[in-house]
Protein backbone atom coordinates (compact mmCIF):
# COMPACT_ATOMS: atom_id res chain seq x y z
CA UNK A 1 -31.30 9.61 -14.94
CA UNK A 2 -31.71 9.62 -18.74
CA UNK A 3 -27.96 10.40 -18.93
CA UNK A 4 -27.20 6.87 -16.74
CA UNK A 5 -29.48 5.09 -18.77
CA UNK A 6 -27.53 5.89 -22.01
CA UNK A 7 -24.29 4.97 -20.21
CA UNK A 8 -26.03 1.39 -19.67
CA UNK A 9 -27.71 0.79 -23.30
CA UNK A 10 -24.00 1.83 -24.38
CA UNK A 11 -22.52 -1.17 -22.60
CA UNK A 12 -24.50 -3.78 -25.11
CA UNK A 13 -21.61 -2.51 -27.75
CA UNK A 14 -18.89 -3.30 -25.59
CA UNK A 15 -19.09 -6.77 -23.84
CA UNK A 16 -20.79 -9.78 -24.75
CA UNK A 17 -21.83 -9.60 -21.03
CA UNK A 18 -23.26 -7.08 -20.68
CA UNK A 19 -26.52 -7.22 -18.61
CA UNK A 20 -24.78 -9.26 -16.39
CA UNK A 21 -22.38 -6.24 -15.92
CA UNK A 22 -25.23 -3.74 -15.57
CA UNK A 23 -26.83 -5.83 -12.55
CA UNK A 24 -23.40 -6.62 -11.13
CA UNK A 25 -22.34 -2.89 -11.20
CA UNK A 26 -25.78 -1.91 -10.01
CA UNK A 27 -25.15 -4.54 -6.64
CA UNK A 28 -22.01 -2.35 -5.91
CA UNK A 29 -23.79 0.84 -5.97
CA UNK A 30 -26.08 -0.29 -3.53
CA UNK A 31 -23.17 -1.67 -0.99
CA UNK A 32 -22.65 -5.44 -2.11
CA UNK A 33 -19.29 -7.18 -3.02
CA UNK A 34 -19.80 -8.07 -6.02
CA UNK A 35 -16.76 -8.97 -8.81
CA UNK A 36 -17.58 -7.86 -12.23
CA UNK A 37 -16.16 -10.47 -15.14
CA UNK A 38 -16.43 -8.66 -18.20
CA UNK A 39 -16.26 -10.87 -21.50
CA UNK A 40 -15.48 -9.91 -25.23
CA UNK A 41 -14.83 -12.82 -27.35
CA UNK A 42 -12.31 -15.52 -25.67
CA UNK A 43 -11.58 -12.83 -23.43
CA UNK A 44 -12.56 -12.36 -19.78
CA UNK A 45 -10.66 -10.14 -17.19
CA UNK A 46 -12.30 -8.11 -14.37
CA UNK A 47 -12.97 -4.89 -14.05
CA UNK A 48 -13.44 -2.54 -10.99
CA UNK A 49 -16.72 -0.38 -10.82
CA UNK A 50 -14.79 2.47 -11.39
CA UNK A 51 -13.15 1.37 -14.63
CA UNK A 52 -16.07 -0.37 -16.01
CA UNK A 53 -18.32 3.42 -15.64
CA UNK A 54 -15.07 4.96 -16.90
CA UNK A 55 -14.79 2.82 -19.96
CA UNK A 56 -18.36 2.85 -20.68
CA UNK A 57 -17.84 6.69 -20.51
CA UNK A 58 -15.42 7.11 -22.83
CA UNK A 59 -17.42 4.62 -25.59
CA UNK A 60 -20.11 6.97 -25.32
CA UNK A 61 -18.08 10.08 -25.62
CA UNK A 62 -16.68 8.61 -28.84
CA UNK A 63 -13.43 8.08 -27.47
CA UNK A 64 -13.09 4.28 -27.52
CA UNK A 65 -14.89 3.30 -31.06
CA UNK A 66 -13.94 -0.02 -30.49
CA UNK A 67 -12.58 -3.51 -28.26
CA UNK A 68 -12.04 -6.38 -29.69
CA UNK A 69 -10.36 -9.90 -28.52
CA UNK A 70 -8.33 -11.25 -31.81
CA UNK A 71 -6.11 -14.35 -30.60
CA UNK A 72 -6.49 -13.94 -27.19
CA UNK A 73 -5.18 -10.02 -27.53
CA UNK A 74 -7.20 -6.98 -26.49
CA UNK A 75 -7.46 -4.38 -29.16
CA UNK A 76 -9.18 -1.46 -27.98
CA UNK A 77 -9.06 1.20 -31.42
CA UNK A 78 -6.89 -1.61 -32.93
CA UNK A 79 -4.27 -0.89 -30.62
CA UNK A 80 -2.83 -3.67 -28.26
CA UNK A 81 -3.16 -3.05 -24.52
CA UNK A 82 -2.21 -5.07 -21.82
CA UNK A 83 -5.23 -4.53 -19.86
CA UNK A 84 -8.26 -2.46 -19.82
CA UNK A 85 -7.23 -1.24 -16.36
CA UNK A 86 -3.93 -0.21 -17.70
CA UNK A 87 -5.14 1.43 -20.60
CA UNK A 88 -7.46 3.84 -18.60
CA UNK A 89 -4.88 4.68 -15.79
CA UNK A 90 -1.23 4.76 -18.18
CA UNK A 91 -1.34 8.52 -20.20
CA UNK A 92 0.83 6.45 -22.72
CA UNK A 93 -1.21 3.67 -23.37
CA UNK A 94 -4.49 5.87 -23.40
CA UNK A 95 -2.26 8.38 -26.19
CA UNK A 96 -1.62 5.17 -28.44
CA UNK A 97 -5.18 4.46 -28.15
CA UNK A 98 -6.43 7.85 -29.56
CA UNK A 99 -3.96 7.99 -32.57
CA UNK A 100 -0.34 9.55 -30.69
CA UNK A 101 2.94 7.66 -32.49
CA UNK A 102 6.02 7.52 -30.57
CA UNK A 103 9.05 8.19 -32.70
CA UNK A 104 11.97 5.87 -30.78
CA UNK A 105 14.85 7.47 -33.37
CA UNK A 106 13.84 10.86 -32.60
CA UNK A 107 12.47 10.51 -29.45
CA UNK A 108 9.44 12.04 -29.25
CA UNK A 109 5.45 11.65 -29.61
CA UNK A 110 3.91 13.09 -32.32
CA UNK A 111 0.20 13.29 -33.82
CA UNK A 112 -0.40 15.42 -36.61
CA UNK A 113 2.09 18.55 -37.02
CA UNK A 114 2.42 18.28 -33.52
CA UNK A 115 5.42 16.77 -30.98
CA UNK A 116 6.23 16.39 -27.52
CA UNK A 117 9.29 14.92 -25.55
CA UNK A 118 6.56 13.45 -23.49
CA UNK A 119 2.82 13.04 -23.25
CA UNK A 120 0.72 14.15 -20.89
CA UNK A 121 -2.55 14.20 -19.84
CA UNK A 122 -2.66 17.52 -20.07
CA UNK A 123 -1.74 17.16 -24.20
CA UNK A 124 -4.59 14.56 -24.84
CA UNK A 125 -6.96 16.80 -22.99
CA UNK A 126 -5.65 19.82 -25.35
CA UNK A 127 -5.78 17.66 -28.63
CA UNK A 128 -8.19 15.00 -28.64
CA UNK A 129 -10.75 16.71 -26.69
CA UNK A 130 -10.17 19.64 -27.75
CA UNK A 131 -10.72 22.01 -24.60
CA UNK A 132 -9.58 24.88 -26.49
CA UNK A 133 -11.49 24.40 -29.82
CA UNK A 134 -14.50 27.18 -28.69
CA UNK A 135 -11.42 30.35 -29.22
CA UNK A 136 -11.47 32.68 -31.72
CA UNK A 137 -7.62 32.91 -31.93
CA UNK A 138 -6.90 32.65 -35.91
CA UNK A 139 -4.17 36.03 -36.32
CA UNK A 140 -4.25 37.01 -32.44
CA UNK A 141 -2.26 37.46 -29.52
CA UNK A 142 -3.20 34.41 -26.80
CA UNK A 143 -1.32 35.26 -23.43
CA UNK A 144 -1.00 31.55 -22.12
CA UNK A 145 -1.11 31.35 -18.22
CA UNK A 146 -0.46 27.95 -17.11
CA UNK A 147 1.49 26.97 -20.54
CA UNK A 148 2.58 24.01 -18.35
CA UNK A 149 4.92 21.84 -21.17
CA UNK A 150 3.68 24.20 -24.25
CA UNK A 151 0.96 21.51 -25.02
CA UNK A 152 -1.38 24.42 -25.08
CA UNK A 153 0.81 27.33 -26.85
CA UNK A 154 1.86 24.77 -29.66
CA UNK A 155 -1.86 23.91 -29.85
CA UNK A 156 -2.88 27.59 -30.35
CA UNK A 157 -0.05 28.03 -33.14
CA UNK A 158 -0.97 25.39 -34.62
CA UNK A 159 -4.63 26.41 -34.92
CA UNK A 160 -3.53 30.05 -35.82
CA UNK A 161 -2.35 32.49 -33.50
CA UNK A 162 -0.18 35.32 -34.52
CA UNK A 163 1.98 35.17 -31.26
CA UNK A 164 1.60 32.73 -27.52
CA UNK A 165 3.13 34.48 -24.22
CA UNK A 166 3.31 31.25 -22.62
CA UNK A 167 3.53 31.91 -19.12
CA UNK A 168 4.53 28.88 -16.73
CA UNK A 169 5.79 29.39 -13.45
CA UNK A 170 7.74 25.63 -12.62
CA UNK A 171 11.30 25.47 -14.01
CA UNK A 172 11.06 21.72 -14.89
CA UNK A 173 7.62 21.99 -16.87
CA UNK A 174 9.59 25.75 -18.07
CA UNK A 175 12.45 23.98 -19.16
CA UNK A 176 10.31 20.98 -20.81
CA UNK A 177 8.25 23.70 -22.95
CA UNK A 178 11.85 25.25 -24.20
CA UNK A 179 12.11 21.85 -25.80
CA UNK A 180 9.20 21.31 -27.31
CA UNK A 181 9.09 24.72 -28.84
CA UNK A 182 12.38 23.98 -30.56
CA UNK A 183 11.31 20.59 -31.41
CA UNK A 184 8.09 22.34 -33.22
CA UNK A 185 10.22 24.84 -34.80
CA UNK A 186 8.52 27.70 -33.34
CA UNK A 187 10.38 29.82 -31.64
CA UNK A 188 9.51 32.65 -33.44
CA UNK A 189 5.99 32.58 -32.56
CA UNK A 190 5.93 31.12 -29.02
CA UNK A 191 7.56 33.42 -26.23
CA UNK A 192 8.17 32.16 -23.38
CA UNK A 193 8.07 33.54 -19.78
CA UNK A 194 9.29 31.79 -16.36
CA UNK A 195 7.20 33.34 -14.19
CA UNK A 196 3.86 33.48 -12.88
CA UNK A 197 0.65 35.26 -12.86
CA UNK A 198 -0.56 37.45 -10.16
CA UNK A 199 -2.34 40.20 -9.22
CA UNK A 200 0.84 42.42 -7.75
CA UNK A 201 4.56 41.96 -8.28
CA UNK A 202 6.78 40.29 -6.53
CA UNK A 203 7.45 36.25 -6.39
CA UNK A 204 5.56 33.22 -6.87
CA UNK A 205 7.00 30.49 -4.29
CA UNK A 206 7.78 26.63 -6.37
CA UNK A 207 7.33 23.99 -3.38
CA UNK A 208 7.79 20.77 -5.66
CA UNK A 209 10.69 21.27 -8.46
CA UNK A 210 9.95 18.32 -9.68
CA UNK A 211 7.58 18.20 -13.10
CA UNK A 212 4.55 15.94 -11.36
CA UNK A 213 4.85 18.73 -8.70
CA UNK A 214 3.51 21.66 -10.72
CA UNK A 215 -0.06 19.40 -11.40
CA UNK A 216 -2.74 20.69 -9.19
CA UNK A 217 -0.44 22.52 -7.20
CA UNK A 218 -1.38 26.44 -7.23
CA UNK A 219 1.77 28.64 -6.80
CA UNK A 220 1.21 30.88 -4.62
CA UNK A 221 2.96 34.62 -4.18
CA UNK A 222 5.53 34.16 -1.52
CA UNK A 223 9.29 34.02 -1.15
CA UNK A 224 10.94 30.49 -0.90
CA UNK A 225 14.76 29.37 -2.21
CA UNK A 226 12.90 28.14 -5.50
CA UNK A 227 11.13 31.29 -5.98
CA UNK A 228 10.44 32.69 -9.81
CA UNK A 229 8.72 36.12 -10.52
CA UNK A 230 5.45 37.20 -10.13
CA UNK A 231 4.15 39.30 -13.91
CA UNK A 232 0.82 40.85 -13.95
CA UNK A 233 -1.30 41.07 -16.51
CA UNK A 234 -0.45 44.82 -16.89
CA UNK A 235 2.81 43.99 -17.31
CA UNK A 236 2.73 41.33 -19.51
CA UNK A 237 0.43 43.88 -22.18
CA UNK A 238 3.49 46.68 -21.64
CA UNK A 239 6.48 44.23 -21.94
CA UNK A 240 4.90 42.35 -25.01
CA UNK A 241 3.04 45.24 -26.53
CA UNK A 242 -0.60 43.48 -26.44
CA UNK A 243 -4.20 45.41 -27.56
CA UNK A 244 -5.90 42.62 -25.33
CA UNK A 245 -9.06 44.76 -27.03
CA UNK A 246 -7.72 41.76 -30.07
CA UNK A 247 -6.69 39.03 -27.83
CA UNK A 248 -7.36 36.21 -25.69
CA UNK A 249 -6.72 34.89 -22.21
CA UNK A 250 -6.12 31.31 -21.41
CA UNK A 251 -5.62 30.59 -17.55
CA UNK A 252 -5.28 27.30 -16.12
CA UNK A 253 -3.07 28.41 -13.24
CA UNK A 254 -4.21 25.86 -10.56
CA UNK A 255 -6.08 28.81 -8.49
CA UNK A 256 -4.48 31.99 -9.62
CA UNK A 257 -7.40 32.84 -11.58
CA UNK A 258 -9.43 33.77 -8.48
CA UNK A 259 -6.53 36.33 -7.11
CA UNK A 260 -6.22 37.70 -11.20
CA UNK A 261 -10.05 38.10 -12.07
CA UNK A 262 -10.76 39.28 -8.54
CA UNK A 263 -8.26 41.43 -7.63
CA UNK A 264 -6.76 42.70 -10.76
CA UNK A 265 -10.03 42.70 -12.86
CA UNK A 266 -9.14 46.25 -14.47
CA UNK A 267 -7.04 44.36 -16.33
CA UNK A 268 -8.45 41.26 -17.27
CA UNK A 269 -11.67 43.45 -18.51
CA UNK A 270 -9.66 44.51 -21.36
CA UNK A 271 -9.49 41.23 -22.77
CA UNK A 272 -12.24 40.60 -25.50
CA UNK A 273 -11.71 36.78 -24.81
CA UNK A 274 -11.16 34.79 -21.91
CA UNK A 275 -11.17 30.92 -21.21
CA UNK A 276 -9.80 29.48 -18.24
CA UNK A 277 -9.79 26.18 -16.09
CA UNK A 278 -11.01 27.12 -12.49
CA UNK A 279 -9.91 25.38 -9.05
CA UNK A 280 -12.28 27.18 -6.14
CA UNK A 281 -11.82 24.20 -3.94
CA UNK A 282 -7.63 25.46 -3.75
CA UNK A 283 -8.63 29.23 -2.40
CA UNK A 284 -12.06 28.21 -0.60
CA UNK A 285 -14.34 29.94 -3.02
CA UNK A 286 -16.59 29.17 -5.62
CA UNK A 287 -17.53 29.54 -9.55
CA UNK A 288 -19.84 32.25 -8.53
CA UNK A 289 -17.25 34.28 -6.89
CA UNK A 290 -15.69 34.75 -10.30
CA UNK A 291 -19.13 34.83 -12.52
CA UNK A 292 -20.36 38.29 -10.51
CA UNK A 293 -17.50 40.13 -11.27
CA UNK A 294 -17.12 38.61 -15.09
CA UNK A 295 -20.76 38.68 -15.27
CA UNK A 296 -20.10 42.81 -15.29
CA UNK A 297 -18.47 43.05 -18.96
CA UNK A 298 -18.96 39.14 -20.22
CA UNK A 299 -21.15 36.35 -21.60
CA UNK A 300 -19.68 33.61 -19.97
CA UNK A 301 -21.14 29.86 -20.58
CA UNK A 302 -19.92 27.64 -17.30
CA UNK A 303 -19.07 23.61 -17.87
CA UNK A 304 -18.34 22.08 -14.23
CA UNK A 305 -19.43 21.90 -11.12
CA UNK A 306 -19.31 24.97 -8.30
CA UNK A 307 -15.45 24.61 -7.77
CA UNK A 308 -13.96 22.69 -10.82
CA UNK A 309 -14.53 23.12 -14.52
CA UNK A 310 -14.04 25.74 -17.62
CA UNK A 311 -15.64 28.75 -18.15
CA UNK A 312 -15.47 30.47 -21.80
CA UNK A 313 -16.30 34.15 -21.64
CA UNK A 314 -17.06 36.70 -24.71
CA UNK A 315 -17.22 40.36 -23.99
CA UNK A 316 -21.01 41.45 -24.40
């Protein structure tokens, strides 16, 4: 309740409107069809329920600091967007918006030190909020499951780290993080691996070659004509010559964290420092399944719900 009612007092700083917004929006809850006309300025466009909680969100997160209507134009962070719609729902439009440049010689979005080919949501999560920011990782080893693009490995070398083994199973998102490791000039800190995490050896089975098909999607071990290799961790700590007593596990493998943690745990146990992304709802289990085995060697604080969310452990 308290949380809701800040969401609403934080409207009054975004539309001239407002209360009329807050009744409107409270209507809908309750069932009603109700059209809600936002108004800043000499603007006015409409905005679903959906978008207006969403934008309302992200003002009170401290993502949006400001929207303003200058000449008729919308200028949300004194950036031009078409539409508030379009800014919430285009990854482009929402990068421009939080400070990403897009170099049209080059090719290439940049922020910072760091550049990608292409944004993704995945690379705004990483760098603007910052998902990562709670690891020790200054001089270590991070072994990178779910590298995806390299969003996440160039974010650890960037903040640090003495070596990434990003590990990403899909060849176009493989292929896309070869790029962007050359384009960051760090190829001689970033390794990367085509293959993907699992408890045994063997092979992890690609459905969807294309990159959208490797978000959400948990690759599971099986054989298929687009099939890469399964590594374990075991493996990876022999091939690369890890002390995992001195480094860190990131896993945001779409699911694969519930067949690594629970079935190869002797393993993960060695690492003093694991954060991952977990996905019960994929393998039909839930955050608790994973906390009473971690629960054994770790402090682990929990942000989500029982089947989506992050979990940042610390050996005791």
């Amino acid at each position: 309740m308290l949380t809701k009612a800040k969401l609403a007092l934080a409207s009054r700083h975004l539309f001239d409107n407002w209360l009329t917004l807050l009744v409107k929006y409270a209507l809908t809850m309750l069932g009603f069809n109700t059209r809600l006309m936002a108004k800043i300025g000499d603007c006015a466009f409409e905005l679903s329920p959906v978008d207006f909680k969403d934008i309302v969100k992200r003002f009170s997160g401290g993502f949006i600091k400001s929207i303003e209507c200058v000449n008729g134009r919308l200028l949300v962070n004194g950036v031009e967007v078409d539409s508030i719609s379009g800014m919430l729902h285009n990854v482009e439009t929402w990068a421009r918006v939080l400070g990403w440049s897009y170099d049209t010689v080059n090719g290439f979005w940049y922020k910072g030190n760091a550049k990608f080919k292409h944004v993704h949501v995945s690379t705004i999560g990483i760098f603007y909020y910052e998902e990562y920011k709670p690891l020790n990782i200054n001089g270590r080893i991070v072994i990178d499951v779910g590298a995806f693009v390299g969003d996440s490995a160039v974010y650890f070398a960037l903040r640090g780290a003495g070596r990434v083994i990003a590990v990403e199973p899909h060849p176009g998102a493989f292929a896309e993080m070869l790029g962007n490791i050359k384009l960051n000039n760090m190829e001689n800190v970033i390794i990367p691996v085509n293959a993907g995490l699992a408890s045994k050896p063997g092979k992890i089975c690609i459905e969807n070659v294309s990159v959208g098909g490797t978000g959400k999607t948990y690759h599971k071990p099986g054989d298929c004509p687009n099939a890469v290799p399964a590594v374990t961790l075991g493996e990876l700590i022999d091939r690369f010559s890890v002390d995992p007593s001195d480094a860190v596990l990131k896993m945001d493998c779409e699911g694969c964290e519930f067949d690594v943690i629970l079935s190869d745990y002797e393993h993960v146990r060695l690492f003093r420092e694991l954060i991952l992304e977990y996905h019960a709802n994929v393998v039909n289990k839930t955050v608790n399944d994973l906390l009473k085995v971690l629960s054994r060697d770790y402090k682990c604080d929990v942000k989500g719900s029982k089947v989506f969310g992050i979990m940042h452990c610390i050996r005791k």
